[in-house]
PDB file of N, CA and C in Angstrom:
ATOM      1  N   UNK A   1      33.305   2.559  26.024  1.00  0.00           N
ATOM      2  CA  UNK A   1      32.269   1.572  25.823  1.00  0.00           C
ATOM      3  C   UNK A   1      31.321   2.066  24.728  1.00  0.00           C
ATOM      4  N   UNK A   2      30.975   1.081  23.969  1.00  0.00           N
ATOM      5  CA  UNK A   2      29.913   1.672  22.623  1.00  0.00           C
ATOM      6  C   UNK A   2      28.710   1.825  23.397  1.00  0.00           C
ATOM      7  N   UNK A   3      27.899   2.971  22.374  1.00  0.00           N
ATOM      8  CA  UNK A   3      26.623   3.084  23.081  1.00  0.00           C
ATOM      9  C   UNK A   3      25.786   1.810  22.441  1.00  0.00           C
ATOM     10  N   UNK A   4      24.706   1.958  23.305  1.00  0.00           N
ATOM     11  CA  UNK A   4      23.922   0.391  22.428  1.00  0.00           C
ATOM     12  C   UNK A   4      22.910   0.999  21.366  1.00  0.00           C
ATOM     13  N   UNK A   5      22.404   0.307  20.720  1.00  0.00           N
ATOM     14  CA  UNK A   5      22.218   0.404  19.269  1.00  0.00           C
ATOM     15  C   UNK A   5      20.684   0.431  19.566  1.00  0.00           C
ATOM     16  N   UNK A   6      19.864   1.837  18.524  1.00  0.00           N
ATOM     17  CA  UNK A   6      18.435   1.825  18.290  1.00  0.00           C
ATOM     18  C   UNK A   6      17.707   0.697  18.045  1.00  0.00           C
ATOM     19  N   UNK A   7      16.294   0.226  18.649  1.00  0.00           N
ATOM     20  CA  UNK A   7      15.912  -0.738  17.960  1.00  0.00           C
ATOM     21  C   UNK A   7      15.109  -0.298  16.679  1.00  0.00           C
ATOM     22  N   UNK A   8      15.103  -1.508  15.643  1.00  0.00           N
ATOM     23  CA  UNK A   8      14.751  -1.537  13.974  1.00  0.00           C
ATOM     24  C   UNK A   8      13.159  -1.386  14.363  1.00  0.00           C
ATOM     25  N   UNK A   9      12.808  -0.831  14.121  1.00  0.00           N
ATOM     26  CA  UNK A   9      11.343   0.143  13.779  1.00  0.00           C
ATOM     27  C   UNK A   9      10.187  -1.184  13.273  1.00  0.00           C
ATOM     28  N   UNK A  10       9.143  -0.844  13.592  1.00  0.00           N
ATOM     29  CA  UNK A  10       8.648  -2.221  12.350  1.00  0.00           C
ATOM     30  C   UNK A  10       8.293  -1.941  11.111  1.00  0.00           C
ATOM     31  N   UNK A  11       8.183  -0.661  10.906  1.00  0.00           N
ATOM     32  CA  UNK A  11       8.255  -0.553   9.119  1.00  0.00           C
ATOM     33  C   UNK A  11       9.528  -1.022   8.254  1.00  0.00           C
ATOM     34  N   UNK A  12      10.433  -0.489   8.993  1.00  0.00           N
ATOM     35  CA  UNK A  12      11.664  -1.072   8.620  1.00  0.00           C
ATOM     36  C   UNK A  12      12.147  -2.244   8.297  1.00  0.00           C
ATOM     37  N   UNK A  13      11.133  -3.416   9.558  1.00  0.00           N
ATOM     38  CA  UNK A  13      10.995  -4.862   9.329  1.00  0.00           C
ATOM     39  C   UNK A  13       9.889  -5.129   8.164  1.00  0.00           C
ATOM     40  N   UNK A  14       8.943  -4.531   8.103  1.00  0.00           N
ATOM     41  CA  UNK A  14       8.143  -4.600   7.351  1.00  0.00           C
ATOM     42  C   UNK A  14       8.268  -4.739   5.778  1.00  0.00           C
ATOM     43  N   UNK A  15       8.925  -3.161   5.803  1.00  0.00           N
ATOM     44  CA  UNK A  15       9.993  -2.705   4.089  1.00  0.00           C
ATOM     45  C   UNK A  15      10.803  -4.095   3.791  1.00  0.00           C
ATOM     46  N   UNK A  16      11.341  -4.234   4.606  1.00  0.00           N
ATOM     47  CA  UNK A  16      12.596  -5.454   4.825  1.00  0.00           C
ATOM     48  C   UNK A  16      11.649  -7.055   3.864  1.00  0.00           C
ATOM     49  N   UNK A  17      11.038  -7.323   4.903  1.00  0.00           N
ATOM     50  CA  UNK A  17      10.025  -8.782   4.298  1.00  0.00           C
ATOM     51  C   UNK A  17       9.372  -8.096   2.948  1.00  0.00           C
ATOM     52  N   UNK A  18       8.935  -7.368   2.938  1.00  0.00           N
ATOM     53  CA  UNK A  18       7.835  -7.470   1.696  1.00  0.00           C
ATOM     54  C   UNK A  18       9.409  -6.944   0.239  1.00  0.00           C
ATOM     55  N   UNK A  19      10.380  -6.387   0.596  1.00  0.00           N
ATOM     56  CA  UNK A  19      11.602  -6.251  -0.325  1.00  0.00           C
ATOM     57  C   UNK A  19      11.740  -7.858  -0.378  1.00  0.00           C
ATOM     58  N   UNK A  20      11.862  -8.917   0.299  1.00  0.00           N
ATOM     59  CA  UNK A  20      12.313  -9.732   0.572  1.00  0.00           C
ATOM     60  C   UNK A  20      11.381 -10.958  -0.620  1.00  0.00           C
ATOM     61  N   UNK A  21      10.399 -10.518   0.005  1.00  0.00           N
ATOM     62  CA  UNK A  21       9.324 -11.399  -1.064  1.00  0.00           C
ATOM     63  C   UNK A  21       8.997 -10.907  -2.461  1.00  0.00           C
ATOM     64  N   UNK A  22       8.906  -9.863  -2.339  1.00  0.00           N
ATOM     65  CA  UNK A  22       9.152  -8.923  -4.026  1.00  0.00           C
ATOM     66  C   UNK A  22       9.808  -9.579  -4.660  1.00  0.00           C
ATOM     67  N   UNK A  23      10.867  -9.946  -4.193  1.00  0.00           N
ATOM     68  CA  UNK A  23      12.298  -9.887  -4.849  1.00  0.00           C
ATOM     69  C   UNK A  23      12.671 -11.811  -5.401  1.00  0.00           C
ATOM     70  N   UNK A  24      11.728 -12.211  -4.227  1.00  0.00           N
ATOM     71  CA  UNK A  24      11.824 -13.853  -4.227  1.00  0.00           C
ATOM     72  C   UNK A  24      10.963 -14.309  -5.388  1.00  0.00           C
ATOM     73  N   UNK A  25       9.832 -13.434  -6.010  1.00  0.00           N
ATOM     74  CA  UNK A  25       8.719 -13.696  -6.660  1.00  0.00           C
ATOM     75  C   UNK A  25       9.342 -13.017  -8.270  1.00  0.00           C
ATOM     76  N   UNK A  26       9.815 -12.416  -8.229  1.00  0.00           N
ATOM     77  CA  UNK A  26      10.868 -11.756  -9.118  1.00  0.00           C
ATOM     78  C   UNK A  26      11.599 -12.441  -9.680  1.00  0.00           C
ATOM     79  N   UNK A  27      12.920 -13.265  -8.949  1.00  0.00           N
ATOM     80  CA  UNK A  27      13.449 -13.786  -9.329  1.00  0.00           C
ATOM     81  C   UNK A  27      12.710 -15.361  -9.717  1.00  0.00           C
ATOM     82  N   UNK A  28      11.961 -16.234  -8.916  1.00  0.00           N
ATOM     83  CA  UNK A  28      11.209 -16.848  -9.686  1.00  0.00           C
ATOM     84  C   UNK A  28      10.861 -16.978 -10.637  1.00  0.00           C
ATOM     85  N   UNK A  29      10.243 -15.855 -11.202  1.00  0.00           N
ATOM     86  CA  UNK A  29       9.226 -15.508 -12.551  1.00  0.00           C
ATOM     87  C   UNK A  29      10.672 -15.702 -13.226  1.00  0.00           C
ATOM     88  N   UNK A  30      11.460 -15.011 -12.895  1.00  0.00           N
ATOM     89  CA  UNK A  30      12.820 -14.590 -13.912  1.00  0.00           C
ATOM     90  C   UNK A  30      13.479 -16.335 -14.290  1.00  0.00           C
ATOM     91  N   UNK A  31      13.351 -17.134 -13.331  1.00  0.00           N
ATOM     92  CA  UNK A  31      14.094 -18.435 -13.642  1.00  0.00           C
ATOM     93  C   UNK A  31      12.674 -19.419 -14.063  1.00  0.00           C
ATOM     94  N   UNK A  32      11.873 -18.890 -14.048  1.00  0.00           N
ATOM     95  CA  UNK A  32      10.494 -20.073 -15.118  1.00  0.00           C
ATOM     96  C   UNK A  32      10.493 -19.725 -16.406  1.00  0.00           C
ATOM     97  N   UNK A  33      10.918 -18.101 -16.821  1.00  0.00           N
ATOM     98  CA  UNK A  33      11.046 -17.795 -18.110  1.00  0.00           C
ATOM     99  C   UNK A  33      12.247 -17.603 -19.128  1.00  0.00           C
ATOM    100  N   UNK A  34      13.655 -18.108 -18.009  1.00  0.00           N
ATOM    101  CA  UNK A  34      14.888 -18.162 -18.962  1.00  0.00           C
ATOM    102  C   UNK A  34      14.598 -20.138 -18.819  1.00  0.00           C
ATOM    103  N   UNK A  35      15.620 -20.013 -20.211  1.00  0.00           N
ATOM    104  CA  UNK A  35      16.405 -21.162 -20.359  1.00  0.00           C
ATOM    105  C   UNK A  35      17.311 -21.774 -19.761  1.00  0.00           C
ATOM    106  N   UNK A  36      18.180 -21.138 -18.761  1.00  0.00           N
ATOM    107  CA  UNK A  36      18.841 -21.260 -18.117  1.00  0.00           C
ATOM    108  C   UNK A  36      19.332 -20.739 -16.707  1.00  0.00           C
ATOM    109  N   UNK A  37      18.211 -21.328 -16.046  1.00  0.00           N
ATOM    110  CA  UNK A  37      17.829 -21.026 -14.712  1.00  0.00           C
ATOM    111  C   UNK A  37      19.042 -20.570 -13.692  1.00  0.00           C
ATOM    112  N   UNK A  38      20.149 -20.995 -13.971  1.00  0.00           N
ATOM    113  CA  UNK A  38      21.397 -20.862 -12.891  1.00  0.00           C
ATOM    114  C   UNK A  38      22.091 -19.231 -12.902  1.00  0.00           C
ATOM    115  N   UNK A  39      21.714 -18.746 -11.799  1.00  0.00           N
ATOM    116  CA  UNK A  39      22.160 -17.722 -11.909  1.00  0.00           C
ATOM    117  C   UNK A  39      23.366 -17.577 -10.911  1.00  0.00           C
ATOM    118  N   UNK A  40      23.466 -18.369  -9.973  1.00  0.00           N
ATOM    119  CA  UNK A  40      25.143 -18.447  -9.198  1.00  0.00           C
ATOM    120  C   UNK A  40      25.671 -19.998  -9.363  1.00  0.00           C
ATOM    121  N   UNK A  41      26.278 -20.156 -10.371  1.00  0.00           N
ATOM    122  CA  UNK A  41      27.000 -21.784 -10.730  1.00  0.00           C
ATOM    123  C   UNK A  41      27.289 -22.150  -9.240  1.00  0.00           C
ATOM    124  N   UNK A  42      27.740 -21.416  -7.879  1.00  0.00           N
ATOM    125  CA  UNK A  42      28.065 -22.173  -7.159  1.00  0.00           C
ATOM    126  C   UNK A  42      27.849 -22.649  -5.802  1.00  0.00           C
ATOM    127  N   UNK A  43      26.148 -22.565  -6.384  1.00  0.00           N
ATOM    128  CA  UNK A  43      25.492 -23.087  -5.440  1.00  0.00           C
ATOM    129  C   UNK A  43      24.275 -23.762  -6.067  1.00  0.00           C
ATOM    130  N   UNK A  44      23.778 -24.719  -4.987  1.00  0.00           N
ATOM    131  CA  UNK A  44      22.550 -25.497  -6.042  1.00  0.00           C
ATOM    132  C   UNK A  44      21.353 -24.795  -6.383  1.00  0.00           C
ATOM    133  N   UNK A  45      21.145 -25.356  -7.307  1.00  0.00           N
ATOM    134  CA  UNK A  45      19.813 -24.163  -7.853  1.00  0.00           C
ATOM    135  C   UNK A  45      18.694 -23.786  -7.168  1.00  0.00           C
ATOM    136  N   UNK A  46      17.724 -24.664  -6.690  1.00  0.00           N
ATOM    137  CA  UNK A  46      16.829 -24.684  -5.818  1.00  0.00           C
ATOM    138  C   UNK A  46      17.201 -23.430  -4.497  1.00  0.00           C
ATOM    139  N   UNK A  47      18.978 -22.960  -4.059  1.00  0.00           N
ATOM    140  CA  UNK A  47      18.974 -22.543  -2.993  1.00  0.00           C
ATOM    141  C   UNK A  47      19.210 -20.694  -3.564  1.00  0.00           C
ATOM    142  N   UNK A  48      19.484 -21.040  -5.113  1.00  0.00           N
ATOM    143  CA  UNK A  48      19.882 -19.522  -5.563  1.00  0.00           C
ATOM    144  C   UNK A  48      19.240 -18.463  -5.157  1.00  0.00           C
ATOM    145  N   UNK A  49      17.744 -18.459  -5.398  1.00  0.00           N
ATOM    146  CA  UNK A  49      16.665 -17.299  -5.643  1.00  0.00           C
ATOM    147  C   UNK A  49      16.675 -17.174  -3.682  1.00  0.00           C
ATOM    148  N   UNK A  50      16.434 -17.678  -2.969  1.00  0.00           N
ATOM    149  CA  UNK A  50      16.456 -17.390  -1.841  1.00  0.00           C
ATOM    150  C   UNK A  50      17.279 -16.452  -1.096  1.00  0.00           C
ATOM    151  N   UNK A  51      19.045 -17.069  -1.485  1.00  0.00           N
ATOM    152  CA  UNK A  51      19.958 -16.357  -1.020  1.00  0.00           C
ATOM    153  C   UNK A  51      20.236 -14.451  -1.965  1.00  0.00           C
ATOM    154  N   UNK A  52      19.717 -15.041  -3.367  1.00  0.00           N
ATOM    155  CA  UNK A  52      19.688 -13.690  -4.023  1.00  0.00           C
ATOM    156  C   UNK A  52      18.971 -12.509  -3.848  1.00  0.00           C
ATOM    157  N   UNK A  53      18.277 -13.442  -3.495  1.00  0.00           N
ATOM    158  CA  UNK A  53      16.726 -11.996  -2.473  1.00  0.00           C
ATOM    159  C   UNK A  53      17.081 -11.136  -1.143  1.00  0.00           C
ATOM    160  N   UNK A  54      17.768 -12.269  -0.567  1.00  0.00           N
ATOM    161  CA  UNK A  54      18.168 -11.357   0.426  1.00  0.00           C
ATOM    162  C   UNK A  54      19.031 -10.302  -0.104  1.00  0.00           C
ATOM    163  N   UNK A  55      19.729  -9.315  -0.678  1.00  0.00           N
ATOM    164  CA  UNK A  55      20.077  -8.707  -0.925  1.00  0.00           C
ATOM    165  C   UNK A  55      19.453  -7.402  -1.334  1.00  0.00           C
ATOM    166  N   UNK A  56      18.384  -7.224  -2.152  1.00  0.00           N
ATOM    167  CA  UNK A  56      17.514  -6.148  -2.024  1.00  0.00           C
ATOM    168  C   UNK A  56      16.693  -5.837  -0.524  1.00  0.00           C
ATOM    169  N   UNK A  57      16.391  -7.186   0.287  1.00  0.00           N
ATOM    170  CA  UNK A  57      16.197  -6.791   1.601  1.00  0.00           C
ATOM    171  C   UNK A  57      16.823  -6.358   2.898  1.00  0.00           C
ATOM    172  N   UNK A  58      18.283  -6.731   2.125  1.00  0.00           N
ATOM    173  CA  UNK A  58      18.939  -6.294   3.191  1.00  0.00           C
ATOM    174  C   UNK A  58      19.407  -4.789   2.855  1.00  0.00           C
ATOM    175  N   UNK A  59      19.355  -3.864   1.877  1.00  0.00           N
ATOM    176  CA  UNK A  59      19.341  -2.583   1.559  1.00  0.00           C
ATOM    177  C   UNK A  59      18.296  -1.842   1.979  1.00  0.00           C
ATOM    178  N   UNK A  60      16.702  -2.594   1.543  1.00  0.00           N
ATOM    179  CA  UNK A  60      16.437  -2.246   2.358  1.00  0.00           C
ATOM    180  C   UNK A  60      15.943  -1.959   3.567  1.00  0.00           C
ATOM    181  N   UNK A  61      16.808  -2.751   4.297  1.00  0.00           N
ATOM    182  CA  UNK A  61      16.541  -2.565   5.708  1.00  0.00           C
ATOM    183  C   UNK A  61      18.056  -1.821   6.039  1.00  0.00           C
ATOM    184  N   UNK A  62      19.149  -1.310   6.303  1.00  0.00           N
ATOM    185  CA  UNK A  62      20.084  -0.623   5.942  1.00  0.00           C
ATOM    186  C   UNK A  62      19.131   0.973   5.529  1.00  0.00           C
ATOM    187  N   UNK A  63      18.903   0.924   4.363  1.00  0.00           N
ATOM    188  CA  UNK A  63      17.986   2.531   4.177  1.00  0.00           C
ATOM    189  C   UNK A  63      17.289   2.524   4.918  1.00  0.00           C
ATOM    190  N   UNK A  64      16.370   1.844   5.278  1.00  0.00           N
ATOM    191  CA  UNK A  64      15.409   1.953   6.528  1.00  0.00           C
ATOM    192  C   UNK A  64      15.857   2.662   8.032  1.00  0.00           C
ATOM    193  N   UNK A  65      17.106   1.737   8.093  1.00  0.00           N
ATOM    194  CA  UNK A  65      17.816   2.127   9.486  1.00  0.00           C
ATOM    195  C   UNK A  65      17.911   3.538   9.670  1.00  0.00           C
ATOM    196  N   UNK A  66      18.845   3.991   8.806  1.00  0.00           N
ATOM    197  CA  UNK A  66      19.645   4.676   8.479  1.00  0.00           C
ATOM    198  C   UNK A  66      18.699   6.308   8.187  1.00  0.00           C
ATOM    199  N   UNK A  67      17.740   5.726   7.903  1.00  0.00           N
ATOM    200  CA  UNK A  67      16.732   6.827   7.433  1.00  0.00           C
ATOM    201  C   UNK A  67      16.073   8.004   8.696  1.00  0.00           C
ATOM    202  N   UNK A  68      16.519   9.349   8.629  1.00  0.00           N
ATOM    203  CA  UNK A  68      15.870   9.883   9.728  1.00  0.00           C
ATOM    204  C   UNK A  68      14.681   9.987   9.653  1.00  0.00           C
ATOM    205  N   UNK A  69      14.069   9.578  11.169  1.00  0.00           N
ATOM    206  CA  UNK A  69      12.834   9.961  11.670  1.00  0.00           C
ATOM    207  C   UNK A  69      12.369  11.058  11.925  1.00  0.00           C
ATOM    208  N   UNK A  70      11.145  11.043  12.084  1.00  0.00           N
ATOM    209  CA  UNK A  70      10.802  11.676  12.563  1.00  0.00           C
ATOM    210  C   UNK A  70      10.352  11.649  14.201  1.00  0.00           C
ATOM    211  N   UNK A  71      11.089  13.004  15.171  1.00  0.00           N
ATOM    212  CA  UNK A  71      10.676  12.138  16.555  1.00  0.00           C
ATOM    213  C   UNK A  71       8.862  12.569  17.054  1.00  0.00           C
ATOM    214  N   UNK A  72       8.525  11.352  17.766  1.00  0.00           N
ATOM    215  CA  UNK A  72       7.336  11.874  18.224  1.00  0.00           C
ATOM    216  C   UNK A  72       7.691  12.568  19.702  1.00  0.00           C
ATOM    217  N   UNK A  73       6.245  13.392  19.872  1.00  0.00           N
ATOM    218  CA  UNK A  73       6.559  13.986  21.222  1.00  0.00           C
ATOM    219  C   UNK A  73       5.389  13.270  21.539  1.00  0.00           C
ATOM    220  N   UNK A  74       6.039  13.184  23.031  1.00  0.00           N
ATOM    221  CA  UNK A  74       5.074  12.981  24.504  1.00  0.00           C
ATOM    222  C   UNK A  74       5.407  11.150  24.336  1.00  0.00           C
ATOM    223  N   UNK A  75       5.907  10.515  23.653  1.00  0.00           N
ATOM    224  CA  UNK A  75       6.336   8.965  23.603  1.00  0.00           C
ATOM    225  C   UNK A  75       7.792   8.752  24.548  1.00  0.00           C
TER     226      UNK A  75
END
């Protein structure tokens, strides 16, 4: 039987959203100042920058995970 899985920390959630919005505000800026806003032909435009963001947030939340702690004592 697998053991069950640590829960995600809230910095980790934290790192996660603000990677998430970084990245959404980023790519924004990036499609008001090209000419040619489409950066995945195969999907509609409006839904690109959303789904593209998730990807720096999901790294890092992955490094986050993954990242040793430090343990506290007496918790």
């Amino acid at each position: 039987m697998a053991a069950p899985s640590a829960p995600i920390e809230k910095k980790v959630k934290a790192s996660s959203a603000l990677a998430y919005l970084a990245s959404l505000a980023g790519l924004a800026i990036l499609g008001a100042v090209t000419d040619d806003p489409s950066l995945i032909s195969g999907m509609p435009d409006p839904l690109e920058p959303f789904v593209l963001a998730l990807v720096p947030a999901a790294a890092a939340a992955i490094a986050g995970w993954a990242a040793p702690h430090t343990p506290r004592s007496g918790v």
